[in-house]
Protein backbone atom coordinates (compact mmCIF):
# COMPACT_ATOMS: atom_id res chain seq x y z
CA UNK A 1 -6.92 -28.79 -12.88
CA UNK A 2 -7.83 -25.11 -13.22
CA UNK A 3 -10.36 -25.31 -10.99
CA UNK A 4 -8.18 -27.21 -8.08
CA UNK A 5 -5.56 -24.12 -8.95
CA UNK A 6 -8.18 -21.36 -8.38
CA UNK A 7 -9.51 -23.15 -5.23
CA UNK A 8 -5.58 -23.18 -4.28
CA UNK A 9 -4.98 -19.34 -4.71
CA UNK A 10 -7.98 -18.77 -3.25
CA UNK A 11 -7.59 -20.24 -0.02
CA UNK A 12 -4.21 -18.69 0.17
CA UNK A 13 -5.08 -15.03 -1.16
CA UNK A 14 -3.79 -12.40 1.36
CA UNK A 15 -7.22 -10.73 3.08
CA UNK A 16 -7.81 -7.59 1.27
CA UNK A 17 -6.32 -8.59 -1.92
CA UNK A 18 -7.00 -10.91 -4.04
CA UNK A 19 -4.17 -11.98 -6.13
CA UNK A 20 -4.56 -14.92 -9.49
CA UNK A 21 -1.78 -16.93 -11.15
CA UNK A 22 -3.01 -19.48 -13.71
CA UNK A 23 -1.13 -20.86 -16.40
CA UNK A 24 -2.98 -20.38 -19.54
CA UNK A 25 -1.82 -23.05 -22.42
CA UNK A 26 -1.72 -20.20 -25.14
CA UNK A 27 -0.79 -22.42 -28.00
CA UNK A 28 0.51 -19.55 -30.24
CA UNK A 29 3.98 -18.29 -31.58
CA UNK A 30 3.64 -14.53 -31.52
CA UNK A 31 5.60 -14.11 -34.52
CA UNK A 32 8.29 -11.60 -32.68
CA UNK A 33 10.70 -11.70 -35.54
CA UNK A 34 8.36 -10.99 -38.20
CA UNK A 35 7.96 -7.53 -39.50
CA UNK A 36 5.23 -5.07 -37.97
CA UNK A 37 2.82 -3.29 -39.80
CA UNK A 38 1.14 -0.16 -38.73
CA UNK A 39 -1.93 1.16 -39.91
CA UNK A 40 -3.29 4.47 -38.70
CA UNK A 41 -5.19 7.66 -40.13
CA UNK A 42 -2.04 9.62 -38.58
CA UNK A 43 1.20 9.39 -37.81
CA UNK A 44 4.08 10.99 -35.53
CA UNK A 45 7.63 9.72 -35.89
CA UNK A 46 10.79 10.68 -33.82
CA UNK A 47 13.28 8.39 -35.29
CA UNK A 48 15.67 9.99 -32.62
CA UNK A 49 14.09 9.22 -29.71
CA UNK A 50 12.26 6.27 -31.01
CA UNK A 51 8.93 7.26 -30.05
CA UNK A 52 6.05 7.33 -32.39
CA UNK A 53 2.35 8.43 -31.97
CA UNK A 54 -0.35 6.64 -34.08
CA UNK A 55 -3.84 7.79 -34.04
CA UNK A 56 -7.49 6.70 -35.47
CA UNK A 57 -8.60 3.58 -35.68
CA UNK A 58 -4.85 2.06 -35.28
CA UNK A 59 -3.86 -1.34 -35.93
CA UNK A 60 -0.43 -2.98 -35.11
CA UNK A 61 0.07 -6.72 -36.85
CA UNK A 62 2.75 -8.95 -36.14
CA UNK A 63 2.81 -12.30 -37.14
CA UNK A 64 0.08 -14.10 -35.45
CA UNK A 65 -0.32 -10.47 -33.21
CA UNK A 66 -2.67 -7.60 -33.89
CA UNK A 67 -2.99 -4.61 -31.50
CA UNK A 68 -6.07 -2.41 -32.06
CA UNK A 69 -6.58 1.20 -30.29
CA UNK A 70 -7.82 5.01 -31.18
CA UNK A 71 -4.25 6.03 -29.90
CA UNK A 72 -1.00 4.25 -29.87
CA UNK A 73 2.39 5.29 -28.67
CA UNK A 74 5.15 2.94 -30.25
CA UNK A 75 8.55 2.98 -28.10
CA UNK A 76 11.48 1.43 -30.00
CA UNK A 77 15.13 0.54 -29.57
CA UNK A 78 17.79 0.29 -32.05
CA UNK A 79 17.41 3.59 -33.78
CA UNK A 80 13.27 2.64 -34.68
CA UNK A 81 14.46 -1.21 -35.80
CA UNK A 82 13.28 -3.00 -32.70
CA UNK A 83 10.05 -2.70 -30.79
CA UNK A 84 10.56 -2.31 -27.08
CA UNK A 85 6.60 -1.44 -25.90
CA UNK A 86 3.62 0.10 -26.66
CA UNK A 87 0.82 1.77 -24.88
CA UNK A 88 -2.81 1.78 -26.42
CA UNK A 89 -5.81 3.57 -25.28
CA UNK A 90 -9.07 2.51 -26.47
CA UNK A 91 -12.43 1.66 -26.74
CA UNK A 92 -11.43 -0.24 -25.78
CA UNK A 93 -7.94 -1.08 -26.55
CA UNK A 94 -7.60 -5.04 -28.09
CA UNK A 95 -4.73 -7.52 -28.02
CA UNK A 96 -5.68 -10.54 -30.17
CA UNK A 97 -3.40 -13.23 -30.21
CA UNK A 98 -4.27 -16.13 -33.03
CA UNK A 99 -2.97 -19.82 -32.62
CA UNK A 100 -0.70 -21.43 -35.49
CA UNK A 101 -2.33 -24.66 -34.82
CA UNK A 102 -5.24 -25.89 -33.04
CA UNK A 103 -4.98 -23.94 -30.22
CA UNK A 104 -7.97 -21.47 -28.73
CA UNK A 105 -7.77 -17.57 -29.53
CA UNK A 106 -6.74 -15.19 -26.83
CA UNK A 107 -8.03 -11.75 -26.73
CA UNK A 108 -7.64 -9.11 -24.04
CA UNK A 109 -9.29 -5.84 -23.72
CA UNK A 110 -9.23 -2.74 -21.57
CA UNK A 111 -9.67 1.27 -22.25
CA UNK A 112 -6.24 1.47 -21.34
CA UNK A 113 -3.36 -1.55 -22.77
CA UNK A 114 0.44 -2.02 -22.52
CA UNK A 115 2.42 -4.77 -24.80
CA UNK A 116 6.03 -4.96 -23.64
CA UNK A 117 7.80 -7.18 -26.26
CA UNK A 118 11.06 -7.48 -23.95
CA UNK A 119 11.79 -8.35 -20.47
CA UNK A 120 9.64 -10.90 -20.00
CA UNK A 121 7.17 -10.41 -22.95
CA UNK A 122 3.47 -9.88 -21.90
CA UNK A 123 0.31 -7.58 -21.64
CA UNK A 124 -0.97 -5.51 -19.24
CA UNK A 125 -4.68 -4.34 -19.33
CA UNK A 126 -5.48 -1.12 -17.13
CA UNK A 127 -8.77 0.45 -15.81
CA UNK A 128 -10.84 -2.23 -15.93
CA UNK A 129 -10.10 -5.14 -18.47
CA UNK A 130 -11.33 -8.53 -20.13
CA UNK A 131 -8.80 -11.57 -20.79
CA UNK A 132 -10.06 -14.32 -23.02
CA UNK A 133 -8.85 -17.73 -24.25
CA UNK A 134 -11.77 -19.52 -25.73
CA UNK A 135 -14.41 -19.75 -23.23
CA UNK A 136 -12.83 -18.60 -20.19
CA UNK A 137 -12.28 -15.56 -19.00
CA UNK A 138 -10.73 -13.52 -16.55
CA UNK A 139 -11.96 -9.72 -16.02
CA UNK A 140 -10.43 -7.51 -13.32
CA UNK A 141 -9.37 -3.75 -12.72
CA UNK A 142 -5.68 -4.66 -13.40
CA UNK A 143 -4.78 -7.97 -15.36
CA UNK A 144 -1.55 -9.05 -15.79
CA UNK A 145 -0.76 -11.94 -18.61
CA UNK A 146 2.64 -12.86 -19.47
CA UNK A 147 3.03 -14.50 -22.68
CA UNK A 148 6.04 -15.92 -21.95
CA UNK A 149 5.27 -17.97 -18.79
CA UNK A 150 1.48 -17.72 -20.05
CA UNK A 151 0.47 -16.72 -16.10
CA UNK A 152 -2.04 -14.01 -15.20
CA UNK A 153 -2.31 -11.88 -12.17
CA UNK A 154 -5.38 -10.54 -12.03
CA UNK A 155 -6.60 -7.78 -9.30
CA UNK A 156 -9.73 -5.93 -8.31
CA UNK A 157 -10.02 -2.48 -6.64
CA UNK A 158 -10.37 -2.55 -3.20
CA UNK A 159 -11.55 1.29 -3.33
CA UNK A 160 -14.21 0.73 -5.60
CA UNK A 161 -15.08 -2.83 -4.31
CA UNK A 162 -14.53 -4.06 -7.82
CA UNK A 163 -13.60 -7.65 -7.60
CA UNK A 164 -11.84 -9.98 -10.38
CA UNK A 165 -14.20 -12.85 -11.75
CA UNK A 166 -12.90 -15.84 -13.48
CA UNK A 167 -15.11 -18.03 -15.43
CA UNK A 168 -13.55 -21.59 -16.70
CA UNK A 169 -15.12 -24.58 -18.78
CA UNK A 170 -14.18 -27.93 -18.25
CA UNK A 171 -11.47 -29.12 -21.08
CA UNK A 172 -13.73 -30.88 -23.77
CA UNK A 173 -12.61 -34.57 -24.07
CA UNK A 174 -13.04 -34.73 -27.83
C-alpha cells in the first residue's frame, strides 16, 4: 500500500517540487495530559511571558514523549501550566516517540526541531532532517509529521538540489 501511495504522489508531484503525504500508523498515545519533566544543566524562566530557555544536554519527557536538544525554548499558555510549543536546536535535535503496545518506535531528527502540542499536534524538523518508524524512513530538508493525522510532508531544496528519499519495507506477515 505504501508503495502504490508513493508511486501516486509521485506521478502527481508539481515539477520543481516534490511534495509527500503518507499516513504513518504511529501506534502510540503521546501521553499529552501527563506531566512534563525537564532536565537541563540550566535554566531560564519567565513565568510572565511563559517562555523558558533550557540549555545543555536538555531532555523534555512526557508520557510516552522525550525531546532531546543542547538548547530548548519552552513556550507555554496558561500562566506556565500548559505547553503550547517548543523549539530545539541540536546535534542534532531528537523527537522519540515510544509505542504503548506493539507498535514500531518513531524517531525524528534534525539540527533544528519544532513540537507544537496544539493546533493540530505534530513535529517539524528543519535544515535537513531524518523521520523514522521502524525501518522506514523519510529524510528531507524540511519534514513535516503530524501526529495527529500521522501524515508527513516531506520537501527537498531546490537551491541546493537536495532531494527527499524515502525508504519503506514491506509489512512483515508474521
Amino acid at each position: 500500500m505504501f508503495l502504490r501511495m508513493i508511486k501516486e504522489a509521485l506521478t502527481y508531484s508539481l515539477p520543481g517540487m516534490l511534495l509527500m503525504a503518507i499516513a504513518l500508523q504511529a501506534g502510540a498515545q503521546t501521553g499529552s495530559d501527563e506531566p512534563i519533566t525537564l532536565d537541563a544543566d540550566q535554566a531560564e524562566i519567565d513565568n510572565v511571558s511563559g517562555i523558558s530557555v533550557y540549555t545543555g544536554d536538555v531532555v523534555l519527557t512526557q508520557g510516552l514523549r522525550e525531546i532531546t536538544g543542547d538548547r530548548m525554548t519552552v513556550h507555554t499558555r496558561s500562566r506556565g501550566r500548559e505547553l503550547d510549543h517548543v523549539v530545539v536546536e541540536g546535534a542534532p535535535a531528537v523527537y522519540t516517540q515510544r509505542p504503548d503496545g506493539d507498535g514500531d518506535i518513531v524517531r525524528a531528527e534534525a539540527p533544528r526541531m519544532e513540537y507544537h502540542a496544539t493546533g493540530p499536534e505534530r513535529v517539524i524538523l528543519l535544515e535537513g532532517g531524518r523521520l523514522t518508524r521502524g525501518r522506514n524512513e523519510f529524510t528531507g530538508e524540511t519534514i513535516h509529521y503530524n501526529l495527529e493525522t500521522e501524515v508527513v510532508d516531506a520537501r527537498g531544496d531546490e537551491q541546493s538540489g537536495r532531494r527527499i528519499r524515502i525508504t519503506l519495507f514491506p509489512d512483515d506477515e508474521d
